[in-house]
Protein backbone atom coordinates (compact mmCIF):
# COMPACT_ATOMS: atom_id res chain seq x y z
CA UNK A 1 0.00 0.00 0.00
CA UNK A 2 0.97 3.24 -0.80
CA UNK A 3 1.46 6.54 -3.03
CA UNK A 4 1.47 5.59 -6.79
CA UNK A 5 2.31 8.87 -9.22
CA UNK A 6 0.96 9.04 -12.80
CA UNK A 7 1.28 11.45 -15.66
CA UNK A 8 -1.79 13.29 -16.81
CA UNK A 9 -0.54 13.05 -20.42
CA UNK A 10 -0.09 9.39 -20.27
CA UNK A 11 -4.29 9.06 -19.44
CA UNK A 12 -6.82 9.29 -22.25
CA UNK A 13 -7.20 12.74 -23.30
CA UNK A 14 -10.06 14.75 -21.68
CA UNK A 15 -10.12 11.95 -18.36
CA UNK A 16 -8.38 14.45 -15.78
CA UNK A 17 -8.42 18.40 -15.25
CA UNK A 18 -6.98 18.87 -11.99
CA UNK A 19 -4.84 17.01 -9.76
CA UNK A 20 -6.74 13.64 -8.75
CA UNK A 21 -6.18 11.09 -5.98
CA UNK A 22 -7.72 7.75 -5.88
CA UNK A 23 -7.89 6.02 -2.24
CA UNK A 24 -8.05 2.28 -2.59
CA UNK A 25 -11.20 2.74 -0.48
CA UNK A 26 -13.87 5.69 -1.01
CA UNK A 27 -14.48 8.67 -3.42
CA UNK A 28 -11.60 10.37 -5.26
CA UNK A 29 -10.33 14.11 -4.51
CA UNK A 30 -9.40 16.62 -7.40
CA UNK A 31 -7.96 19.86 -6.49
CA UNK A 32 -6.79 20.82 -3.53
CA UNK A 33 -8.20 17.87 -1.59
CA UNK A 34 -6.45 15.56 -3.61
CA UNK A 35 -2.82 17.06 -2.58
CA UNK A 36 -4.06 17.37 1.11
CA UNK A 37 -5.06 13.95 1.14
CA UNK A 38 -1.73 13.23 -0.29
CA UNK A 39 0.29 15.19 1.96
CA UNK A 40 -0.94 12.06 4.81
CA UNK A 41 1.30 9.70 3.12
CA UNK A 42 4.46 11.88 4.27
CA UNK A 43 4.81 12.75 7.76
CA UNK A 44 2.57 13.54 10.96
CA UNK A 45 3.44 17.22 10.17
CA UNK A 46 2.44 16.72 6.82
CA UNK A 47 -0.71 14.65 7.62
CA UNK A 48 -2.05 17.71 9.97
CA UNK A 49 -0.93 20.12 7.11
CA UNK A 50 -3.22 17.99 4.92
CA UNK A 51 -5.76 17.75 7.61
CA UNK A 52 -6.27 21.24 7.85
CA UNK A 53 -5.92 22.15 4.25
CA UNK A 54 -9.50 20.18 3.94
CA UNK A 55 -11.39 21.81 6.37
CA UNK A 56 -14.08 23.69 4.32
CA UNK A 57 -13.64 27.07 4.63
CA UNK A 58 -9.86 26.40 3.95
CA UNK A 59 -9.87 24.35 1.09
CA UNK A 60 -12.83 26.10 -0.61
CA UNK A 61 -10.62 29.57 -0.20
CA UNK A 62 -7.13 27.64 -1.64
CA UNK A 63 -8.91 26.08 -4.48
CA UNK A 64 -10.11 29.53 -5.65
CA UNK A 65 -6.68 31.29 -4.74
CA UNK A 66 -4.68 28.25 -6.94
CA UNK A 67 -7.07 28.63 -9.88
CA UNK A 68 -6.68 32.57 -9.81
CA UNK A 69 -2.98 31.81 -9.83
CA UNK A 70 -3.35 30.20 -12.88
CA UNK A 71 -3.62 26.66 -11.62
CA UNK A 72 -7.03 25.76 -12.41
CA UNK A 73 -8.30 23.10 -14.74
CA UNK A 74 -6.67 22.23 -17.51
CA UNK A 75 -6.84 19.93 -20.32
CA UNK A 76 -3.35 18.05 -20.95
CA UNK A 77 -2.30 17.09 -23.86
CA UNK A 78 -0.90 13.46 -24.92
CA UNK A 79 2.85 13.98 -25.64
CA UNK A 80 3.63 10.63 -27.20
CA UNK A 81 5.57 10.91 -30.08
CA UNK A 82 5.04 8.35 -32.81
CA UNK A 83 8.30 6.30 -33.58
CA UNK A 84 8.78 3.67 -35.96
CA UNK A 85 6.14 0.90 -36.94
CA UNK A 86 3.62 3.56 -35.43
CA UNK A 87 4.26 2.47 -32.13
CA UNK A 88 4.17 5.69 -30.48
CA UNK A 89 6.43 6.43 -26.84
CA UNK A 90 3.48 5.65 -24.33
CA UNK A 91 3.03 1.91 -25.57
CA UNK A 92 0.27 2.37 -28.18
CA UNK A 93 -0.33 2.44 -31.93
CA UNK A 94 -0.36 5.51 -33.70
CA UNK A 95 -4.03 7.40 -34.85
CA UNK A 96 -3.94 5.38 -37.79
CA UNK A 97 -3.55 1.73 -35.67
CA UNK A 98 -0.28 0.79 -37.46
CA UNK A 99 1.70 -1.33 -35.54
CA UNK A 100 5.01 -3.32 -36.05
């Protein structure tokens, strides 16, 4: 058990827009909840961080201040490039379905 990291780019396109966390138990976070509930895997200090970074009034005000920043939901792109045989770098065929 533990913290498992994944690129946005490597999802399909249009699955994700913010940061997302996926408990083996429960209902995902996105946003801000999703890194406080990810700060818990570091330390106690961390976990209390996290803890009060979800409290309502607190996370409701840092989601609004992060997407004023210029962190708010996004769209990423794929960034596979398609090599030889149409295999492109994240494991798949190409648009067209060509593979070697």
């Amino acid at each position: 058990m533990g913290l498992v990291f994944s690129d946005a780019e490597t999802l399909p396109v249009g699955s994700i827009r913010r940061l997302r966390y996926i408990p083996s138990e429960g209902e995902a976070e996105a946003g801000v909840l999703a890194f406080a509930r990810a700060l818990k895997h570091l330390n106690f200090a961390w976990a209390f961080c996290g803890f009060l970074l979800r409290l309502p009034v607190i996370h409701h005000t840092a989601q609004f201040l992060t997407d004023v920043a210029g962190f708010g939901p996004s769209t990423p792109s794929a960034i596979c490039a398609t090599g030889q045989g149409g295999i492109n770098s994240c494991g798949g065929a190409s648009k067209d379905g060509a593979e070697k």
